[in-house]
Protein backbone atom coordinates (compact mmCIF):
# COMPACT_ATOMS: atom_id res chain seq x y z
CA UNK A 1 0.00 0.00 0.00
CA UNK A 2 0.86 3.63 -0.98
CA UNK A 3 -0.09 7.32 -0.66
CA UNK A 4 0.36 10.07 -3.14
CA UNK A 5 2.03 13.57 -1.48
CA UNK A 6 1.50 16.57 -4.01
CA UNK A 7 3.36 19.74 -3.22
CA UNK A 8 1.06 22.31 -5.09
CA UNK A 9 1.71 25.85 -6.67
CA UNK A 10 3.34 24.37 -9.45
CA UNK A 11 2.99 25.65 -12.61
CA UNK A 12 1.86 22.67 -15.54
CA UNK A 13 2.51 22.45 -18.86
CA UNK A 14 3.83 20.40 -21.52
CA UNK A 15 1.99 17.20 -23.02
CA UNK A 16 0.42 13.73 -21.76
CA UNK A 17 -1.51 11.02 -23.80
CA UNK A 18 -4.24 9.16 -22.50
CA UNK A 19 -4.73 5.18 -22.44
CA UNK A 20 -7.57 3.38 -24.07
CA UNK A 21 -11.00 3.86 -21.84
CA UNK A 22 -11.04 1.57 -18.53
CA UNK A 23 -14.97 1.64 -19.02
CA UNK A 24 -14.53 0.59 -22.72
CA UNK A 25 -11.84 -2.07 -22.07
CA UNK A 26 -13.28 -3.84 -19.01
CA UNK A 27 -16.39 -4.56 -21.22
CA UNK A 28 -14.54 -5.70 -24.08
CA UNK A 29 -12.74 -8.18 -22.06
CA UNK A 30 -16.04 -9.91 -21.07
CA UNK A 31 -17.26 -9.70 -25.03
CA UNK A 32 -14.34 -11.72 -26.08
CA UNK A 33 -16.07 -14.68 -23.88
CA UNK A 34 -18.75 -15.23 -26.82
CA UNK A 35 -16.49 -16.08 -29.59
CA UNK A 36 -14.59 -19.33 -29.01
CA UNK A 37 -10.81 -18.74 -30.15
CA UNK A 38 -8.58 -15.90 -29.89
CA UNK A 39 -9.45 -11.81 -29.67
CA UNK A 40 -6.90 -9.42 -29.34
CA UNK A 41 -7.68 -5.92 -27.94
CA UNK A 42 -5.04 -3.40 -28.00
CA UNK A 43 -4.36 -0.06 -26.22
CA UNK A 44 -5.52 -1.82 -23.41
CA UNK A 45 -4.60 0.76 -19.87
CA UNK A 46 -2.31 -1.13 -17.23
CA UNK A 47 -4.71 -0.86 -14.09
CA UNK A 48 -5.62 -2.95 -11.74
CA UNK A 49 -9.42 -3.33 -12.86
CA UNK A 50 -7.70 -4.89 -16.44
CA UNK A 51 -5.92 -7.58 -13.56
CA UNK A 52 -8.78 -7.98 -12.01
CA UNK A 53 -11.08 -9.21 -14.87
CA UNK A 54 -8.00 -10.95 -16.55
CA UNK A 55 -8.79 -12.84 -13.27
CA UNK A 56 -12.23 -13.32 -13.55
CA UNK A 57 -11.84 -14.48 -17.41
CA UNK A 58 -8.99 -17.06 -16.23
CA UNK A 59 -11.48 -18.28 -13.36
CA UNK A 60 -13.75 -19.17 -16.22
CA UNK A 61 -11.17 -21.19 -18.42
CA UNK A 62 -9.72 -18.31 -20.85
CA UNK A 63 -6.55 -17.77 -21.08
CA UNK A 64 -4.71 -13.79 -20.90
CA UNK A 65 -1.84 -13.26 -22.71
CA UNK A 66 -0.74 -9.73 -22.11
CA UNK A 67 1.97 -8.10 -24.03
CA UNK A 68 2.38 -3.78 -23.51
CA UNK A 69 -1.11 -2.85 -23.61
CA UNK A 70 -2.22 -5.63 -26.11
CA UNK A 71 -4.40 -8.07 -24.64
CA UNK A 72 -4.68 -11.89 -26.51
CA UNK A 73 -7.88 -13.49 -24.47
CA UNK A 74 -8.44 -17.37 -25.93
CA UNK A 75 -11.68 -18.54 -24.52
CA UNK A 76 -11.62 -22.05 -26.65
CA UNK A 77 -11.60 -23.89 -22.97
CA UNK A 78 -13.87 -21.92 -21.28
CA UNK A 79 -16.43 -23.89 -19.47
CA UNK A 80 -17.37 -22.87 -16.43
CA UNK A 81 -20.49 -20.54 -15.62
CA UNK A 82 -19.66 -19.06 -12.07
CA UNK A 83 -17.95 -16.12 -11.68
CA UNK A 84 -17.06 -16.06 -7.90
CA UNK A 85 -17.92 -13.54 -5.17
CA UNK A 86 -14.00 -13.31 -4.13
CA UNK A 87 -13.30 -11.98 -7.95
CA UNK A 88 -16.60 -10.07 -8.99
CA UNK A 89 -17.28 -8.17 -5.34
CA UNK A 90 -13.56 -6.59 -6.04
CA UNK A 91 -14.83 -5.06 -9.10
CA UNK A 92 -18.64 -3.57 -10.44
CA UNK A 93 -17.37 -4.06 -14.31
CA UNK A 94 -17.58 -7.76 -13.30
CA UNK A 95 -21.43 -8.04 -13.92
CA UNK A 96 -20.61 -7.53 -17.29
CA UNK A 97 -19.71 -11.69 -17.81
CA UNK A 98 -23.35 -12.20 -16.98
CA UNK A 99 -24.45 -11.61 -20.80
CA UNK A 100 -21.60 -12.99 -22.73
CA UNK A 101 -22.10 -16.08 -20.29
CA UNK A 102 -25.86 -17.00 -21.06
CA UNK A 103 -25.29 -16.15 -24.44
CA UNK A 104 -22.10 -18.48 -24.48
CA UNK A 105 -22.97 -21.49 -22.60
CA UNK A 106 -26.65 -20.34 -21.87
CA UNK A 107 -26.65 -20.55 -17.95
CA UNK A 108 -24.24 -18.07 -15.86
CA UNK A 109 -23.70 -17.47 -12.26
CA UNK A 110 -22.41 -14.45 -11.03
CA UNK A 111 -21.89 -12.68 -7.16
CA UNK A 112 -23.63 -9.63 -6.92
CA UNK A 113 -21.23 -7.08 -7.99
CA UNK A 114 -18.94 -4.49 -5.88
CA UNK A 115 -16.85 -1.97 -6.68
CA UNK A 116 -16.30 1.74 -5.51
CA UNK A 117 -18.91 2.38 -2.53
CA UNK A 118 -20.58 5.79 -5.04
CA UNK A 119 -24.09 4.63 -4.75
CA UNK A 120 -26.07 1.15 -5.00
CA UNK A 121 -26.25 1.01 -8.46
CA UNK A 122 -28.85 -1.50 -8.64
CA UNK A 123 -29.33 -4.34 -11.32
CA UNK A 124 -32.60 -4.59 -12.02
CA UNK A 125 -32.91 -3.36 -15.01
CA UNK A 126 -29.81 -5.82 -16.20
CA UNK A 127 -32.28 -8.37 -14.74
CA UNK A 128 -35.56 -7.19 -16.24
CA UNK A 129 -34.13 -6.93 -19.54
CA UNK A 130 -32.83 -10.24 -20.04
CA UNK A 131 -35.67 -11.97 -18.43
CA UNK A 132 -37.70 -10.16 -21.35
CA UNK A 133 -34.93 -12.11 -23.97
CA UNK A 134 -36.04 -15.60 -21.93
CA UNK A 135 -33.89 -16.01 -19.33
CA UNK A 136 -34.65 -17.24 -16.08
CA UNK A 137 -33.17 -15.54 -12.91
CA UNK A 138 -33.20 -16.68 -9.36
CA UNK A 139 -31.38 -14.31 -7.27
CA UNK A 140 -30.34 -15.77 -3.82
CA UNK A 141 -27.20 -16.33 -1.61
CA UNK A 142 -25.38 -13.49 -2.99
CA UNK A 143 -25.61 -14.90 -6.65
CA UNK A 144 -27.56 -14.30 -9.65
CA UNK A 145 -28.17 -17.34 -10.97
CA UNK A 146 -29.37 -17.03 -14.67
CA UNK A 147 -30.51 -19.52 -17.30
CA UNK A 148 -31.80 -20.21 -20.53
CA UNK A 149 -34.10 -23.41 -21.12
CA UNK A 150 -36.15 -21.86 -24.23
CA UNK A 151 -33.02 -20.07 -25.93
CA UNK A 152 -32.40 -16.63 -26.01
CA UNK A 153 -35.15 -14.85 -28.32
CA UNK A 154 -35.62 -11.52 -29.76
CA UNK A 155 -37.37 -8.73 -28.04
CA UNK A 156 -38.28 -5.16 -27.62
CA UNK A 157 -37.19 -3.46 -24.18
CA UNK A 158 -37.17 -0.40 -23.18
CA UNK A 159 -34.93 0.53 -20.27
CA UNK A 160 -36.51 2.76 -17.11
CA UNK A 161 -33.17 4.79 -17.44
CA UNK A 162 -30.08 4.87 -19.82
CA UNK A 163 -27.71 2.62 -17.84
CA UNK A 164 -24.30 1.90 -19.36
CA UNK A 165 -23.87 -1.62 -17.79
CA UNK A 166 -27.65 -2.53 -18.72
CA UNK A 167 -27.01 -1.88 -22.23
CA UNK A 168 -24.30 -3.65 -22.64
CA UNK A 169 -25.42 -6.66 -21.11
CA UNK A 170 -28.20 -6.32 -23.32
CA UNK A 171 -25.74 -6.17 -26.45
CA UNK A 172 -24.12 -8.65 -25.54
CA UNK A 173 -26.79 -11.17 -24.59
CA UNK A 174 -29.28 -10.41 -27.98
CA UNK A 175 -26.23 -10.43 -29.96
CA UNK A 176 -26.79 -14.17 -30.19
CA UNK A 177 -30.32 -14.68 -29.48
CA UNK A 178 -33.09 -15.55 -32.30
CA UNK A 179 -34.55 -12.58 -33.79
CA UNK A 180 -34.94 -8.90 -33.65
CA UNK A 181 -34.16 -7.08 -30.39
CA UNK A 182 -34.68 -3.55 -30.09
CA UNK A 183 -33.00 -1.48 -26.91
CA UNK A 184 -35.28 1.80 -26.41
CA UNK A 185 -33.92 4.62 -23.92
CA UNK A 186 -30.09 2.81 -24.35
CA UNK A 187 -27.21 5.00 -22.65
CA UNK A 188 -25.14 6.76 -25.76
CA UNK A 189 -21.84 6.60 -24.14
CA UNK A 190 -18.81 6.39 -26.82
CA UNK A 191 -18.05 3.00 -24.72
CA UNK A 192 -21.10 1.71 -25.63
CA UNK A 193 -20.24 2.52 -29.58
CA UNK A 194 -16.82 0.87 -28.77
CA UNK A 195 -18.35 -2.37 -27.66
CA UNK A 196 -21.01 -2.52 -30.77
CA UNK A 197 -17.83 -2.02 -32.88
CA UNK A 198 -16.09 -5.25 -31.47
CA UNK A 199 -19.11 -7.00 -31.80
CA UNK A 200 -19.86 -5.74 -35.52
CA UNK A 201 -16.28 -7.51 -35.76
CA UNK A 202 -16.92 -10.57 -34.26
CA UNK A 203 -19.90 -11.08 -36.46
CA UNK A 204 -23.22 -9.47 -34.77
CA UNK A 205 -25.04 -7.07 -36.29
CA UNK A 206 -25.70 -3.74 -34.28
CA UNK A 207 -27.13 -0.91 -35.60
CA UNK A 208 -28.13 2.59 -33.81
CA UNK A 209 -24.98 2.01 -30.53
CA UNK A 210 -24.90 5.65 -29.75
CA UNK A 211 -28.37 6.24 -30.03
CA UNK A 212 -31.30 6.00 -27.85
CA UNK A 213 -32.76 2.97 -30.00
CA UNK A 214 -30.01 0.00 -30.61
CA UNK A 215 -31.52 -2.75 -33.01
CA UNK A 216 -29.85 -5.74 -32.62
CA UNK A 217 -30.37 -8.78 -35.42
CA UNK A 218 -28.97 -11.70 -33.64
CA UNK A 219 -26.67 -14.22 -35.10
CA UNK A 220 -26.03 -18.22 -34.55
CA UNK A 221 -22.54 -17.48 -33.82
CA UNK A 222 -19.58 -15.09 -33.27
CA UNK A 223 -15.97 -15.18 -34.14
CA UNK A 224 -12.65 -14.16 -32.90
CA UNK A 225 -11.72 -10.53 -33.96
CA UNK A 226 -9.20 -7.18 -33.56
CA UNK A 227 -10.31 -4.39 -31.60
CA UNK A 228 -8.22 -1.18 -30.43
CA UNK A 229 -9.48 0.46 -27.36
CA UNK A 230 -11.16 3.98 -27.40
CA UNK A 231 -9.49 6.44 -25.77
CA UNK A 232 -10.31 7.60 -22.31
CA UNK A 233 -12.44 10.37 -22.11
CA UNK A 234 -12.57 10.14 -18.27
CA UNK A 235 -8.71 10.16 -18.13
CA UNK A 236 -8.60 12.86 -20.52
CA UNK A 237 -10.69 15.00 -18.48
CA UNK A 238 -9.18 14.63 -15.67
CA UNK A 239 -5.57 16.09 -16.64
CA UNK A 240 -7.42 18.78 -18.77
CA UNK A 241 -8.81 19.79 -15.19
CA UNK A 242 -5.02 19.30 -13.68
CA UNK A 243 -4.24 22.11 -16.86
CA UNK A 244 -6.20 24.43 -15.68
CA UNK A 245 -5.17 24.40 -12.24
CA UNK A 246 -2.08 24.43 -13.07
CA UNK A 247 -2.10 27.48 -15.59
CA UNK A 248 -0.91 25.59 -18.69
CA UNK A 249 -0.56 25.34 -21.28
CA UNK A 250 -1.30 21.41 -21.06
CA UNK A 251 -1.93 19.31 -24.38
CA UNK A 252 -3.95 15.86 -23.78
CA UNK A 253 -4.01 13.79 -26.55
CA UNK A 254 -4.62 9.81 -27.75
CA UNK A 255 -9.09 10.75 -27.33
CA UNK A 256 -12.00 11.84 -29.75
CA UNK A 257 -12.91 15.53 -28.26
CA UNK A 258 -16.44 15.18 -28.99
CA UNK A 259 -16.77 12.43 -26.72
CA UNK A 260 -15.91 15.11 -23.90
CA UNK A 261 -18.37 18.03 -25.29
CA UNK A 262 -19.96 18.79 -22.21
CA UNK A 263 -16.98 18.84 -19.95
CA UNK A 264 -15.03 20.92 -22.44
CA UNK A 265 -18.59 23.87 -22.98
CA UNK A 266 -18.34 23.93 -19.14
CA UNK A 267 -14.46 24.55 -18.76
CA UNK A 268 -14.69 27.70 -21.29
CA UNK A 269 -17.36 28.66 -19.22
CA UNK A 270 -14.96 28.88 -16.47
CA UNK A 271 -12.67 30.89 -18.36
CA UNK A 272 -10.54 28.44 -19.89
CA UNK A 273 -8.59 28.59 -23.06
CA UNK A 274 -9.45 25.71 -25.46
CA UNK A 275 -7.31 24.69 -28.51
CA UNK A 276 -9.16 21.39 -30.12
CA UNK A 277 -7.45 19.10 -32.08
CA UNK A 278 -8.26 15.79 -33.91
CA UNK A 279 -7.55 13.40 -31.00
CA UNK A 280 -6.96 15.99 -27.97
CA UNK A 281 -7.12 19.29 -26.50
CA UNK A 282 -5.13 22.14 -25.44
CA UNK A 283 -6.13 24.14 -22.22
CA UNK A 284 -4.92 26.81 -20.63
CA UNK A 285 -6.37 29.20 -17.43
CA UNK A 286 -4.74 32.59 -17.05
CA UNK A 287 -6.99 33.84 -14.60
CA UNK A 288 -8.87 32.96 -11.64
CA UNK A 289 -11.41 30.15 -12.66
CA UNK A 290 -15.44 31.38 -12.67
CA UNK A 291 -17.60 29.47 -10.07
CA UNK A 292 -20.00 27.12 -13.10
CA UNK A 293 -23.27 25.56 -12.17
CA UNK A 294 -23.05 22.07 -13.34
CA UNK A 295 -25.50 19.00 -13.19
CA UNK A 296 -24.64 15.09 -13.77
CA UNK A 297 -26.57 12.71 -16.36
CA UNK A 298 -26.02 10.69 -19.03
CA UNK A 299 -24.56 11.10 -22.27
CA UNK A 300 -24.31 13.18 -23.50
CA UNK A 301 -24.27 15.09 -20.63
CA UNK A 302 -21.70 16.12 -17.89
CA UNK A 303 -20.41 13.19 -17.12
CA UNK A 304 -20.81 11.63 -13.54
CA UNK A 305 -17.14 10.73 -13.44
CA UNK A 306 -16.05 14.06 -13.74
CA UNK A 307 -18.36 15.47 -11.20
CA UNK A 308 -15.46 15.29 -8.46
CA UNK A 309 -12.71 16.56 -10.51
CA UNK A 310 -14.51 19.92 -11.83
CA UNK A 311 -16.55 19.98 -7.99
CA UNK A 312 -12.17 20.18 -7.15
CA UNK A 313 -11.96 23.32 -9.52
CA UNK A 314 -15.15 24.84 -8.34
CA UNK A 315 -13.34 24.60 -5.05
CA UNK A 316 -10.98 27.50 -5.57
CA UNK A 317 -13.16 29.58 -8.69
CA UNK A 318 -14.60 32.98 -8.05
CA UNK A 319 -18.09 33.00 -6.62
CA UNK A 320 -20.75 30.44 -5.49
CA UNK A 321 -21.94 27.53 -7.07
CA UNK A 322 -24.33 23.98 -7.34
CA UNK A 323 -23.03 21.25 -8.18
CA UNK A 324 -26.03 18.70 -8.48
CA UNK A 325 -25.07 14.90 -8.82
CA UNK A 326 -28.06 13.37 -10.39
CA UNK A 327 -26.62 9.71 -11.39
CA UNK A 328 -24.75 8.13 -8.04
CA UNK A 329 -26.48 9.34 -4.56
CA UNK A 330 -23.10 8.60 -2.75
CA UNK A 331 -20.83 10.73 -5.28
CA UNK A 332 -20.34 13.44 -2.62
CA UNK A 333 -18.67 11.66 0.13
CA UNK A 334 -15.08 13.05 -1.20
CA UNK A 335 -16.92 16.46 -0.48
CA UNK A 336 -15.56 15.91 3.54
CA UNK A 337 -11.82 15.56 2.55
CA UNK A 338 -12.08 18.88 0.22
CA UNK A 339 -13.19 20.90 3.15
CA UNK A 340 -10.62 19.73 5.56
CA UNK A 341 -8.36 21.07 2.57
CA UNK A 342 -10.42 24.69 3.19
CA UNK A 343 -12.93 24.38 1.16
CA UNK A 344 -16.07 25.86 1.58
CA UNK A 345 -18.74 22.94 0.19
CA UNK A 346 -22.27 22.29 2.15
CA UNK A 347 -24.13 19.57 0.87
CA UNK A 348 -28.04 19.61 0.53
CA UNK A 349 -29.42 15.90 -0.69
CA UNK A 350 -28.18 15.52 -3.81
CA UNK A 351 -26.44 19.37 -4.71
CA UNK A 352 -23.44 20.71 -3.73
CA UNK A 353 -23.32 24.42 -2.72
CA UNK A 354 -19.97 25.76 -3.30
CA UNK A 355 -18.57 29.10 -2.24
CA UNK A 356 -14.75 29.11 -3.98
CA UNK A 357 -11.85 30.59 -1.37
CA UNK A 358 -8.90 31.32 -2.65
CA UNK A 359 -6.23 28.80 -1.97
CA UNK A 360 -6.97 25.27 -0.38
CA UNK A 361 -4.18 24.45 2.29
CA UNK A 362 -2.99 20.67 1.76
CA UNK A 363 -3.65 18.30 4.46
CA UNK A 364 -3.76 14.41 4.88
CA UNK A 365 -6.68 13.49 2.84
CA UNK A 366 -8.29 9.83 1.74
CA UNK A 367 -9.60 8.47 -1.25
CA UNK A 368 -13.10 6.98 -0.89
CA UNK A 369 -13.36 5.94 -4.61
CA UNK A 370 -11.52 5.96 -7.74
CA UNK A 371 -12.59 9.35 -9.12
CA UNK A 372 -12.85 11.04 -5.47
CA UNK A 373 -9.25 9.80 -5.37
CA UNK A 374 -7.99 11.53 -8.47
CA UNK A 375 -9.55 14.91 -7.26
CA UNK A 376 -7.96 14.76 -4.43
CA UNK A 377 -4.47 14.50 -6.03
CA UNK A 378 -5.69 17.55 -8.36
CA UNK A 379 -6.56 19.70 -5.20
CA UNK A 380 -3.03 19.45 -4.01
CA UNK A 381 -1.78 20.32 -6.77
CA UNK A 382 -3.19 23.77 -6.56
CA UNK A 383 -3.31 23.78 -2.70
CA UNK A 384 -1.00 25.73 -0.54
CA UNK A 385 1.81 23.51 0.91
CA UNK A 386 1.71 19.54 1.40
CA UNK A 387 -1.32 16.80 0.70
CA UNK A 388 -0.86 13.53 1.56
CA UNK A 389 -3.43 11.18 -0.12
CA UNK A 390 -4.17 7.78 0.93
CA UNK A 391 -6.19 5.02 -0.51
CA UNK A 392 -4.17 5.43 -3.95
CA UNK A 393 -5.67 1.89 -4.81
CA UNK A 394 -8.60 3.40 -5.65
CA UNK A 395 -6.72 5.87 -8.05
CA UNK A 396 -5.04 2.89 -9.48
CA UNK A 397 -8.46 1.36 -11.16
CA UNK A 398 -8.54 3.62 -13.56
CA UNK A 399 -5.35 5.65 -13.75
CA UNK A 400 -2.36 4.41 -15.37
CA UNK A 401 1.01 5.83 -14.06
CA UNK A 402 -0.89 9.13 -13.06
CA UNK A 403 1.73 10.16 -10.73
CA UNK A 404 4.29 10.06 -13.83
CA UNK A 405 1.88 12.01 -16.21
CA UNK A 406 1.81 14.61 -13.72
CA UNK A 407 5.04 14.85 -12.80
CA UNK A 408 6.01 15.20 -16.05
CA UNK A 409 3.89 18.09 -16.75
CA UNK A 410 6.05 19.55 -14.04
CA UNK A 411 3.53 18.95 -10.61
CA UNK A 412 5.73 18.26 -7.58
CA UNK A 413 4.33 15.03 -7.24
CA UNK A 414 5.46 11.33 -5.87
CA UNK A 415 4.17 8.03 -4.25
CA UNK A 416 5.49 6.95 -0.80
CA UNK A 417 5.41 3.84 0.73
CA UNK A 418 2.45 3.83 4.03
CA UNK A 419 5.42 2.26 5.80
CA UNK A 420 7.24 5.51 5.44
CA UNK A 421 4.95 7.69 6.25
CA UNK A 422 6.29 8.92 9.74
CA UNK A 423 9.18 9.96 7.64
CA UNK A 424 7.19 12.21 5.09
């Protein structure tokens, strides 16, 4: 174990390149399970989420070649069904076997999911919508238990909100069942047009993935295919933010900027300096940032996962603010450590009401999730003297080498050992 200790009042600039999208690549993994043979995925980030499912994919029978940030998954041996609590409570991404299991071997059993403590992020709709493609669920014991004695078959569903993991579940699962399905009220992430790609390749055919209405014409079987990772739009974000509080200029590169449209509107509303470009951005902030009202939901709008890192910028911006967090209930916990740092952040049910101060002092801070935790590191990098954050395994879900990136944008930045600590 290991904490992060940011001196801020560094000034950032230079250049960093984003990996391939943890939400696009976790999801990809679990596709490869309906093809029997070889996929390879490249630009594939090097986090522990990626070791985690490599685990639950191995647990299963596949085996993970990994080579850089190429991935080779053969699934010809897989056999078993049961993805085990120890493996699928470490991670929430895990749930995502459940579909490319029942369409693969037509029964799966999978733990109840885990994952960063943001909200309960409830299955039912993963549930409901398969059970209207003919599966049967019994849900006991801390399993779903799910199979298929009539075959998967066709049908029209329409989801009670536009959840990422229900979607592509759904994909996944009608991919191979007989007949038409059609996905009304489907989440439009880019991730969820990354996954209908792979599955174009292995075969299916998907039409409408970035819509609100996916048609899916199912197929008797897939095969193995070739699939590069979409960039991370999260990741991306998230040292765009570290830009701006650190002046700039700071180019981020290796993503599609109109997957980040929202994010980007609201950071030239703060006062930003924007410079797209093909696959990145440029930002700089030569002035005090302007206090933004922002509210999360999905895609295409601001983006729940970047609700801590610009509630982090809000922190120190000139005036008052709401933030309102309208996707995870639990997404404000982080909101405790940012006002130990001097913030100024009272939170009313599900808004945050932000008066910026001027500087944030650093202080010993924990991560209570993976996005909370890369906030954190951002506020000391702005913030007046020392922050020690702990918790870093959060950050390392879904950052790869984040201290490095930073550090070479010129952030006074390193990771300690918690042994050492007395020392720091």
């Amino acid at each position: 174990m290991h904490s992060i200790v940011v001196r801020g009042g560094r000034r950032l600039s230079g250049s960093v390149t984003v990996e391939g999208a943890k939400n696009s690549a976790l999801k990809l993994m679990a596709a490869a399970l309906m093809a029997r043979g070889t996929s390879r995925i490249s630009n594939v980030p090097d986090i522990t989420d990626v070791d985690i499912m490599s685990e639950v994919l191995v647990g299963l029978g596949a085996r993970v070649e990994r080579s850089d940030h190429s991935l080779g998954i053969d699934t010809g041996d897989v056999t078993s069904f049961e993805a085990p609590y120890e493996m699928v409570a470490r991670m929430r991404a895990s749930i995502s076997v459940l579909g490319p299991l029942i369409a693969r071997l037509g029964e799966a059993r999978v733990a109840m999911p885990g994952g960063c403590n943001i909200g309960s992020r409830k299955i039912d709709m993963h549930i409901r919508g398969l059970e209207a493609l003919g599966v049967e669920v019994e849900i006991g014991h801390g399993y779903i238990h799910a199979t298929t004695p009539g075959g998967l078959i066709g049908a029209d569903v329409t989801l009670d909100f536009p959840s990422v993991g229900a979607t592509e579940n759904l994909l996944m699962a009608s991919a191979l069942a007989k007949g038409r399905t059609v996905i009304e009220n489907a989440a439009r992430e880019p991730e969820i047009q990354d996954l209908a790609d792979f599955l174009n390749a292995m075969g299916a055919r998907i039409s409408g993935a970035g819509t609100p209405v996916i048609e899916v014409e199912g197929v008797e079987a897939l095969h193995p295919a070739e699939h590069r990772v979409v960039g991370d739009r999260i990741e991306a974000g998230t040292y765009l933010i570290a830009g701006a509080i650190g002046g700039g200029p700071v180019t981020v590169s290796g993503f599609n900027p109109t997957h980040l449209d929202m994010v980007l509107t609201k950071l030239e509303r703060v006062g930003c300096d924007l410079e797209r470009h093909p696959d990145g951005v440029t930002i700089a902030l030569h002035r005090r940032a302007s206090c933004v009202d922002v509210q999360t939901l999905p895609y295409p709008g601001f983006p729940t996962d970047m609700q801590p890192q610009f509630m982090t910028l809000m922190a120190t911006a000139d005036g008052s603010c709401v933030v309102t967090e309208n996707v995870f209930e639990n997404r404000f916990m982080f909101a405790d450590e940012l006002v130990r740092m001097g913030a100024d952040i009272r939170i009313e049910g599900h808004h945050a009401l932000i008066k910026g101060v001027t500087e944030l002092s650093g202080a010993p801070v924990r991560s209570p999730d993976l996005r909370a935790g890369a906030a954190l590191v951002l506020a000391g990098l702005g913030a007046d003297g020392e922050t020690l954050v702990g918790d870093t395994h959060h950050i390392e879900r879904g950052y790869e080498r984040i201290v490095e990136k930073l550090a070479s944008l010129g952030a006074d930045i390193r990771r300690v050992e918690d042994a050492t600590l007395k020392g720091v």
